[in-house]
Protein backbone atom coordinates (compact mmCIF):
# COMPACT_ATOMS: atom_id res chain seq x y z
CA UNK A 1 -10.67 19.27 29.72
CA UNK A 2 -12.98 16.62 30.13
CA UNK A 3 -12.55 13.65 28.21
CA UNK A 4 -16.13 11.95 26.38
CA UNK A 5 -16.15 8.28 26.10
CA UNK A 6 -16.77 7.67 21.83
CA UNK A 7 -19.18 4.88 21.61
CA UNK A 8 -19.10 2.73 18.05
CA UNK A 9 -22.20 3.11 16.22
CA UNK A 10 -23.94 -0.32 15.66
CA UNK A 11 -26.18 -0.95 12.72
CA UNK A 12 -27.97 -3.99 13.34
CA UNK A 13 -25.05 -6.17 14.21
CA UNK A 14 -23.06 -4.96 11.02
CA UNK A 15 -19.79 -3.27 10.52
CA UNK A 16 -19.35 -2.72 13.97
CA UNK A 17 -16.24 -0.19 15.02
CA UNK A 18 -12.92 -1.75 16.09
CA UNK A 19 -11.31 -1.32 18.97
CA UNK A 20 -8.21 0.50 17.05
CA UNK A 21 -9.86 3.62 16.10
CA UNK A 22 -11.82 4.68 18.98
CA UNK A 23 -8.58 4.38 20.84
CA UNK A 24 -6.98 6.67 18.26
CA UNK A 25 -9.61 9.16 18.50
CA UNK A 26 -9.57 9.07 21.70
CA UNK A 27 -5.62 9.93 22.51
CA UNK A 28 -6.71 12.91 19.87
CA UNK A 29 -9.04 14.05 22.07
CA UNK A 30 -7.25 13.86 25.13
CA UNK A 31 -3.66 15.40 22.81
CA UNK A 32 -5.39 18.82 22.81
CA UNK A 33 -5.37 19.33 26.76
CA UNK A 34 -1.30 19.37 25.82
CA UNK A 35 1.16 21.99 23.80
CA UNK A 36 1.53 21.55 20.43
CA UNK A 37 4.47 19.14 21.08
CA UNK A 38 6.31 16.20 19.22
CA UNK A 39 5.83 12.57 19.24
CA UNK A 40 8.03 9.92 18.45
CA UNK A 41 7.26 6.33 17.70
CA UNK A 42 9.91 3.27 16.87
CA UNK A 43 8.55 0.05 15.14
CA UNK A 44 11.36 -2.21 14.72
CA UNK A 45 10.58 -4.80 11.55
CA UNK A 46 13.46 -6.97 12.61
CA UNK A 47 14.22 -7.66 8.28
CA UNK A 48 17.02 -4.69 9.06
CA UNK A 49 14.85 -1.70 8.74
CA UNK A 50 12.19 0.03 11.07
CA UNK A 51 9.61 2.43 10.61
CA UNK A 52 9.59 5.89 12.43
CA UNK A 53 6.24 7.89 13.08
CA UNK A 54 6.45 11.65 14.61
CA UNK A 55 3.22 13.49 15.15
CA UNK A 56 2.30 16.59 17.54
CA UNK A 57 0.74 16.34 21.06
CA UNK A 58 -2.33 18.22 19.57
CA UNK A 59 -3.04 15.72 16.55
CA UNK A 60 -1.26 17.50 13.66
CA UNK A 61 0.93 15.43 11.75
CA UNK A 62 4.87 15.35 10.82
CA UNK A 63 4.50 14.91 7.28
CA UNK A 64 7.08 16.47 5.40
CA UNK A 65 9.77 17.26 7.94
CA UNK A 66 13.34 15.60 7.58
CA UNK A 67 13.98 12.65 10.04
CA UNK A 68 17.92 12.24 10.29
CA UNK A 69 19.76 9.33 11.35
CA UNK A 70 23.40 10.41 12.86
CA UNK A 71 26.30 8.72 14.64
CA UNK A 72 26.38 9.00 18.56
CA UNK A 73 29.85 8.72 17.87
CA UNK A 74 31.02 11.90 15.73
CA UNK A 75 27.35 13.44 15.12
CA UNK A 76 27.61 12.43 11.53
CA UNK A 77 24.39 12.32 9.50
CA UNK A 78 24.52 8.52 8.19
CA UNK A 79 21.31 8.50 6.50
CA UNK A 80 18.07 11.10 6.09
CA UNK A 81 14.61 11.41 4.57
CA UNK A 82 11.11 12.49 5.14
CA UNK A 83 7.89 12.08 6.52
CA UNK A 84 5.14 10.77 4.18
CA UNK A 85 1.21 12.36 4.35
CA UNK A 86 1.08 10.04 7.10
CA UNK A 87 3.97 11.11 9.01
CA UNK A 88 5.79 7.83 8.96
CA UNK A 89 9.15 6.95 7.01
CA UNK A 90 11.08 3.41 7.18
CA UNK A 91 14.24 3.67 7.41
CA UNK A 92 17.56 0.86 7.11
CA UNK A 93 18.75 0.31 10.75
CA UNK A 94 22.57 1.40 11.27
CA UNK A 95 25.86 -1.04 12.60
CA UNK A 96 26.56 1.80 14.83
CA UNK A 97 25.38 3.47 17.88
CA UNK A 98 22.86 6.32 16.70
CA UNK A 99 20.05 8.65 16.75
CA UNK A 100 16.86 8.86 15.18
CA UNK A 101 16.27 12.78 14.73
CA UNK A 102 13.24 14.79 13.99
CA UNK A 103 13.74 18.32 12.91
CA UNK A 104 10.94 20.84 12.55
CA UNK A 105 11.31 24.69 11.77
CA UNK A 106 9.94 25.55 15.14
CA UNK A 107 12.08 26.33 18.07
CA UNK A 108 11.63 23.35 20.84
CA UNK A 109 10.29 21.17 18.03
CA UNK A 110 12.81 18.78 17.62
CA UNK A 111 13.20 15.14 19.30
CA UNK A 112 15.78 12.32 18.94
CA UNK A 113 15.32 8.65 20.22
CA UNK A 114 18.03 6.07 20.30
CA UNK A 115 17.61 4.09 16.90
CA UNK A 116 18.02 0.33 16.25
CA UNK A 117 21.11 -1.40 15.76
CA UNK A 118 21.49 -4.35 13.61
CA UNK A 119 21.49 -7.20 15.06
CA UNK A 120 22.64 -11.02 14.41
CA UNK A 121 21.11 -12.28 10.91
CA UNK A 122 19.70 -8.74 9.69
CA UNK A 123 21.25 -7.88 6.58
CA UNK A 124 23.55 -5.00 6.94
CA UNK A 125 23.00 -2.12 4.63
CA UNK A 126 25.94 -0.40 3.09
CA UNK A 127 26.24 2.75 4.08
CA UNK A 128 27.78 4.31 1.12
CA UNK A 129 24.20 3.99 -0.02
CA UNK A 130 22.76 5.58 2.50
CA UNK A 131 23.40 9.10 1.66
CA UNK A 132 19.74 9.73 0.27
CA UNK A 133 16.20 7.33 1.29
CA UNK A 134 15.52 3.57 -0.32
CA UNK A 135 13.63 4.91 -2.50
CA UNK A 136 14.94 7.39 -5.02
CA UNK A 137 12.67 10.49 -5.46
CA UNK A 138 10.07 10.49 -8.27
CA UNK A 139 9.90 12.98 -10.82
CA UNK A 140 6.38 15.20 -10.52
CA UNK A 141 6.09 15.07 -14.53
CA UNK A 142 6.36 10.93 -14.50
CA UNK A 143 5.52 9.28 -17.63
CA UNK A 144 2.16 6.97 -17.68
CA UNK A 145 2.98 3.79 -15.36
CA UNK A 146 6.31 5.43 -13.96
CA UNK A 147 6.60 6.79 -10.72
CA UNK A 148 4.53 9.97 -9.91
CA UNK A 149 5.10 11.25 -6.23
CA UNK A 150 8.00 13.59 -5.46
CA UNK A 151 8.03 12.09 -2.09
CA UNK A 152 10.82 9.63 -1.48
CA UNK A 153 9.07 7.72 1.51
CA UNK A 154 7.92 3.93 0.43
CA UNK A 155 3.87 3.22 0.87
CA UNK A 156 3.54 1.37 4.07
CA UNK A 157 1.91 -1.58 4.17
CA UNK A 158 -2.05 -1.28 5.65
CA UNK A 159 -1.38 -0.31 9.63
CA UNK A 160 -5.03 -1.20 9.80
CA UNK A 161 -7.64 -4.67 9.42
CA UNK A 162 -10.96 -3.48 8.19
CA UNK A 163 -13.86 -5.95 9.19
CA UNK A 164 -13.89 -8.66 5.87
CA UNK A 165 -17.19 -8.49 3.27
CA UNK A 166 -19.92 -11.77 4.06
CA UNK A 167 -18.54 -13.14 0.26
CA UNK A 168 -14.81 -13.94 2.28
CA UNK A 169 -15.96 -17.73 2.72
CA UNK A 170 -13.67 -19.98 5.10
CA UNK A 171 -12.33 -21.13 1.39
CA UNK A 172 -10.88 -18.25 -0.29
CA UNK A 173 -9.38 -17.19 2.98
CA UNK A 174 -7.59 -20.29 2.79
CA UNK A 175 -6.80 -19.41 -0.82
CA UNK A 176 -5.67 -15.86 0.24
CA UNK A 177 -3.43 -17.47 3.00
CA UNK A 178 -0.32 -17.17 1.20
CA UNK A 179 -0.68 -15.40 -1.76
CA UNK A 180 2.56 -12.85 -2.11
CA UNK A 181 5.13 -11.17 -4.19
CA UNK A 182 8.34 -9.40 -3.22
CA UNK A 183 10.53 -7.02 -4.68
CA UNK A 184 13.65 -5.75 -3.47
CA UNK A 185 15.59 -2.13 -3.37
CA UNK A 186 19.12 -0.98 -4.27
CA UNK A 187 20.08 -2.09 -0.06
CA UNK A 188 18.86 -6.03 -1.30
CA UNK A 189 16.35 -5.72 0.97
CA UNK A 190 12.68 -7.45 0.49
CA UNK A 191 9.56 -6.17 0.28
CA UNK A 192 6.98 -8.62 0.63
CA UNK A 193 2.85 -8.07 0.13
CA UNK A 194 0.58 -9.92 0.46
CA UNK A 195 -3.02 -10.27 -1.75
CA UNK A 196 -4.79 -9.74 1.04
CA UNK A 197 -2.89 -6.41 2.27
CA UNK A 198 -3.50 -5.39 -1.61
CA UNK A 199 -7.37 -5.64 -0.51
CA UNK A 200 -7.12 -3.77 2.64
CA UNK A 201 -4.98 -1.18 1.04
CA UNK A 202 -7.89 -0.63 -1.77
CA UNK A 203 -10.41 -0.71 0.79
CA UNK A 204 -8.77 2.11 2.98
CA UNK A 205 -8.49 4.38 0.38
CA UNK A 206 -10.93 6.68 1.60
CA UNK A 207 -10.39 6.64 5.51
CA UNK A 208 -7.36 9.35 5.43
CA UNK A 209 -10.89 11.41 4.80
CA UNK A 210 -12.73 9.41 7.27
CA UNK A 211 -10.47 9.71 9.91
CA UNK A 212 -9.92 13.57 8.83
CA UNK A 213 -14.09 14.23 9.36
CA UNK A 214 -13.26 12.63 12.84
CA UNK A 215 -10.54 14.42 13.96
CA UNK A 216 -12.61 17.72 13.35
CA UNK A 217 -15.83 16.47 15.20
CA UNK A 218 -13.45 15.27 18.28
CA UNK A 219 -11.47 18.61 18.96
CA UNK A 220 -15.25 20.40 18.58
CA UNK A 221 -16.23 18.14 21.34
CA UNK A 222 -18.76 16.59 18.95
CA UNK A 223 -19.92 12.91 19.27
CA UNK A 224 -18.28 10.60 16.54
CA UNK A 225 -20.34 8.15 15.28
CA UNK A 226 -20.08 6.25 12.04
CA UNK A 227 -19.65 2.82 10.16
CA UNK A 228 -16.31 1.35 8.99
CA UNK A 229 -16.25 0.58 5.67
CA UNK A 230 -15.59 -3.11 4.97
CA UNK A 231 -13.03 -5.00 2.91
CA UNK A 232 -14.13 -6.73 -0.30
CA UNK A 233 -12.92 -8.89 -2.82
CA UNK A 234 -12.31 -6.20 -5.48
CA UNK A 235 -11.49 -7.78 -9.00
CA UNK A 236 -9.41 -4.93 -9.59
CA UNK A 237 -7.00 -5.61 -6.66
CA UNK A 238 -7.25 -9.20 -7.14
CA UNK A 239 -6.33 -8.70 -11.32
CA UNK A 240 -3.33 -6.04 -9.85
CA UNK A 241 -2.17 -8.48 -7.52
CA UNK A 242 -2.21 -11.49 -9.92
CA UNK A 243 -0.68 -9.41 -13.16
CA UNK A 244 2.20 -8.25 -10.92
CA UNK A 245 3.02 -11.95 -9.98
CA UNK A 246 2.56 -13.09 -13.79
CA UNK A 247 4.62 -10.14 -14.82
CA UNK A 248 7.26 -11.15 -12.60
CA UNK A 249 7.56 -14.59 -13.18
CA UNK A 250 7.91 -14.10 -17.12
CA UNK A 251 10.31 -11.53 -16.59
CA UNK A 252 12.49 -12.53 -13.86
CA UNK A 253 12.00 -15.84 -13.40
CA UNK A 254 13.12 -17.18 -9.75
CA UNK A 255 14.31 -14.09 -8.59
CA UNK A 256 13.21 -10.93 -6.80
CA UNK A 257 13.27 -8.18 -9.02
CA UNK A 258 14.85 -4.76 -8.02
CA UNK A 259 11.53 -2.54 -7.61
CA UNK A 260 12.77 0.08 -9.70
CA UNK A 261 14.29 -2.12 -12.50
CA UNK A 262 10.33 -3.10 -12.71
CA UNK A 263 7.82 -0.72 -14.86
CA UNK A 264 4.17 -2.25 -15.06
CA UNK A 265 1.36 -0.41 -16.18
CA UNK A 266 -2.81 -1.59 -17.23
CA UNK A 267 -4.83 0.15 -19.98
CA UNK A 268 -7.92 0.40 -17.35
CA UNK A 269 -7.69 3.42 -14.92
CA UNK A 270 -9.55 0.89 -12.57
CA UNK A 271 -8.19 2.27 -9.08
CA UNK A 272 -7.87 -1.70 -7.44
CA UNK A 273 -5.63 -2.60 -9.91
CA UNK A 274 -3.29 0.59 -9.41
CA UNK A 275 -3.57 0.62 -6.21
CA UNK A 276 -2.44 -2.90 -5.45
CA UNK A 277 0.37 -2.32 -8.03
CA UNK A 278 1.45 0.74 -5.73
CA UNK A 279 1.50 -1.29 -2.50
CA UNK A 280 4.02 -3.66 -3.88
CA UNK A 281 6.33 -1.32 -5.76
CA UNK A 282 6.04 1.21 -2.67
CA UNK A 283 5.77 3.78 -4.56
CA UNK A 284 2.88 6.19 -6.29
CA UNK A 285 2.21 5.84 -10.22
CA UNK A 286 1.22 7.87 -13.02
CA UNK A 287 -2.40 6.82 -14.11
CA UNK A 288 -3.52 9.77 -15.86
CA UNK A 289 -3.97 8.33 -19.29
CA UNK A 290 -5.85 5.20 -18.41
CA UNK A 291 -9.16 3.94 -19.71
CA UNK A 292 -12.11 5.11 -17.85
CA UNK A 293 -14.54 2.39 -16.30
CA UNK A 294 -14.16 -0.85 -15.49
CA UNK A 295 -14.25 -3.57 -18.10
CA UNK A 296 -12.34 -6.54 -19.40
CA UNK A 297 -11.26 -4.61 -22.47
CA UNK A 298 -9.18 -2.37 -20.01
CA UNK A 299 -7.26 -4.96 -18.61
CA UNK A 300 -4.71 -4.91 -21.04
CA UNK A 301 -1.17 -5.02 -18.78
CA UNK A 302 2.52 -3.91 -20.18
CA UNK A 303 5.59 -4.91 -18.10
CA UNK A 304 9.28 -4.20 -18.84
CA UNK A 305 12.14 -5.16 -17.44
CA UNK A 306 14.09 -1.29 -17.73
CA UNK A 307 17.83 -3.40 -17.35
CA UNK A 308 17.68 -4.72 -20.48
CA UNK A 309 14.57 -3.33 -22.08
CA UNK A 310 12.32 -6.59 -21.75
CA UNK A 311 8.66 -6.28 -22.53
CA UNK A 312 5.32 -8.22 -21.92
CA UNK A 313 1.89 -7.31 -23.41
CA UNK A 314 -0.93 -9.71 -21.87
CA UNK A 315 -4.69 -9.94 -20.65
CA UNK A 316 -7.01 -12.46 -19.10
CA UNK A 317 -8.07 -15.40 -21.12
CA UNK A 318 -11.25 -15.34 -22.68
CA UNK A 319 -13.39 -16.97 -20.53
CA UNK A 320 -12.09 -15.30 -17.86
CA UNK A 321 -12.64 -11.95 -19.29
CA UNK A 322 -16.33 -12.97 -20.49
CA UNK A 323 -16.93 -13.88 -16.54
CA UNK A 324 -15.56 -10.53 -15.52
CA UNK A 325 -17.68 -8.78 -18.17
CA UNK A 326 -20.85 -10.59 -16.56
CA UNK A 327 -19.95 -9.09 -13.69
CA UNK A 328 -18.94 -5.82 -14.42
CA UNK A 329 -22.21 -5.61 -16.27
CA UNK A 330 -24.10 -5.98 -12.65
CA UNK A 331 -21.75 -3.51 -11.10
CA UNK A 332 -22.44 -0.63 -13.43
CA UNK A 333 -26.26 -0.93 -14.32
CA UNK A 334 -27.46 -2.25 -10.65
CA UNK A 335 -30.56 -4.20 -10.65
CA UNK A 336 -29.63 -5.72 -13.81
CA UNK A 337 -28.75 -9.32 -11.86
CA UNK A 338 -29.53 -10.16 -8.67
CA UNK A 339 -27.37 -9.36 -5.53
CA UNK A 340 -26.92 -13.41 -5.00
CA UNK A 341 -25.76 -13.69 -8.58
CA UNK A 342 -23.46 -11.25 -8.09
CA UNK A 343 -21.78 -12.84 -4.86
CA UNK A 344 -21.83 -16.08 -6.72
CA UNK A 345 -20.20 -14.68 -9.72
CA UNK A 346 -17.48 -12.76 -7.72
CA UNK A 347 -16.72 -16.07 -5.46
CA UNK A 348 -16.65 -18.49 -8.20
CA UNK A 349 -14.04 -15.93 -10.43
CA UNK A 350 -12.07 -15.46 -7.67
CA UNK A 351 -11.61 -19.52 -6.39
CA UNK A 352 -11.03 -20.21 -9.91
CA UNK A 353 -8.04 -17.93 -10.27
CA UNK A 354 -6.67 -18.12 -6.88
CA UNK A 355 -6.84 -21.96 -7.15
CA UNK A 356 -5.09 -22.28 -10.17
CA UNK A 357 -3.05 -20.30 -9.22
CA UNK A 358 -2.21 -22.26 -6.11
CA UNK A 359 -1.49 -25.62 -8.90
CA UNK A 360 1.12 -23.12 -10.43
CA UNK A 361 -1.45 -22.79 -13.33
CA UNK A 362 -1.23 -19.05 -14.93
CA UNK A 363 -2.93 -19.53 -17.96
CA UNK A 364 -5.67 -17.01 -17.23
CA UNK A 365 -3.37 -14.92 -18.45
CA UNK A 366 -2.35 -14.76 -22.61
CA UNK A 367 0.95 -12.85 -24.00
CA UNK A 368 -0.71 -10.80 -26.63
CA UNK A 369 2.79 -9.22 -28.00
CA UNK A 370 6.52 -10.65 -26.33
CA UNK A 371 7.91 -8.76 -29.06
CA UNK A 372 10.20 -5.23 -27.99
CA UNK A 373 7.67 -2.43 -28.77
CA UNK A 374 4.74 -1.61 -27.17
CA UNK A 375 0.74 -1.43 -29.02
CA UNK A 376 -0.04 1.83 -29.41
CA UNK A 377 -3.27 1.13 -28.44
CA UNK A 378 -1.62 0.73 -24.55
């Protein structure tokens, strides 16, 4: 089979495809001249866990199937999950010689690579808690804010970097820098993310579909061409990323909060602010009964502490929340300010909060209730 070189589509200068996912759609291409056989990918983290990836030599995925970690020395299973949509899965490294099995249903479908061993300074998990994945399973009926998935496999952090928006100025990238919050699982290990992975991970959202289109073109021996989306400065990731940090400090203080001891949910249905909430618990969330639209008024956040039944009720200041109505108001009715009023509105919001932020200042936001119930209203 002959294999056709993909060329990026240019639009004036603009957007211009990286190098990652030609390559990717390339290998696709090329996968199809092969059986429909399994491949297996190691990426060792080095914090005491690594991720696994397994997809088939003609581009279909893993997701799904069980991936089994078991003892070179007695064949015991030590710990097991599964693929995610993506077909990847992270998984605690073991103190012992092992393997790192896939299983599929299909005869000849299986494959097994040696798997990671601890080593000096990685914290060793215990293995008595190893008998099921990190993350517990969700249940499909979760309540509003609570975990939603059935899937047990965390949300990896963006494998991608999307070309950055004209508003990213040399300043707020400096702000950006090192802007994080961590959480940690039932193993003590940490989960760090970052704001700006929060706006990658918002601004991917929509290539699983991209990347879907593409795969369909390739194998029909069709020429790919099309634009990357860029990453922006969403004020919904940004207000997620900041009301996760606020919520943590009033809640836990100093210290890293066990991700599921954590329940945070926002009136808005605004898909930023989920969606950066998501990436940091590693895990999907109920938004069904969210406000519609974006708007100030939705930003309403509710945090509890589920140990001890601790609960926070708070929203932006209001000068913060008249800016981000000013700007909301351009979003939804376009035309209504100009496109340089917009930028300027957007950049000066988001240096404001990041940099007092940065002086340990978090009085955009306001505790509206830190009493134990929560407004109906929420």
């Amino acid at each position: 089979m002959e294999t056709k070189v993909l060329k990026p589509y240019k639009n004036t200068g603009k957007g211009i495809l990286r190098r990652g996912l030609p390559l990717l759609l390339l290998a696709m291409l090329a996968a199809t001249a092969y059986a429909h056989k399994p491949l297996m990918m190691i990426e060792d983290h080095e914090n005491g866990t690594f991720t696994v990836t397994v997809g088939f030599s003609d581009g279909e995925s893993g997701a799904g199937a069980p991936i089994l970690l078991k003892s070179k020395t007695n064949g015991e299973v030590l710990w097991k999950g599964s693929l995610n949509a993506e077909g990847a899965l992270q998984c605690p490294k073991m103190m012992e010689p092992y393997v790192v099995r896939f299983v599929d249903d299909e005869p000849g479908h299986s494959v097994e690579r040696d798997g990671i061993v601890l080593k000096a300074g990685e914290s060793a998990p215990e293995l008595s808690a190893l008998a099921s994945p990190i993350i517990p399973a969700g249940a499909a009926d979760a309540k509003f804010g609570e975990t939603a998935s059935e899937s047990s496999d965390l949300i990896l952090h963006p494998q991608w970097t999307l070309p950055l928006k004209a508003h990213f100025t040399e300043e707020i990238k400096r702000l950006l820098a090192d802007k994080t919050v961590s959480v940690r699982n039932v193993l003590g290990m940490v989960r760090t993310t970052s704001l700006m992975q929060c706006l990658q991970y918002h601004a991917q959202s929509k290539m699983g579909a991209l990347v879907a289109v593409a795969e369909e073109k390739v194998k029909a021996g069709k020429r790919v061409d099309f634009e990357l989306p860029q990453a922006g400065l969403c004020p919904g990731a940004l207000s997620g990323f900041l009301a996760m940090d606020f919520a943590i400090r009033e809640l836990y203080g100093d210290e890293v909060p066990l991700m599921d001891d954590l329940r945070i949910e926002c009136k808005g249905k605004m898909g930023g602010i989920w969606d950066a909430f998501e990436l940091i618990l590693g895990r999907r969330l109920s938004r069904e009964r969210g406000v519609l639209g974006p708007s100030p008024k939705a930003m309403v956040f509710f945090a509890e502490r589920l140990s001890d039944g601790k609960r926070i009720v708070f929203t932006y200041d209001d000068d913060t929340k008249a800016r981000l109505q000013r700007f909301f108001e351009g979003k939804t009715n376009p035309g209504t300010l100009p496109k340089d009023e917009m930028s300027q509105i957007r950049q000066g919001l988001v240096k404001d909060l990041l940099g007092r932020h940065a002086r340990k200042d978090y009085s955009y936001f306001m505790i509206l209730n830190g009493g134990p119930e929560k407004p109906e209203s929420l």
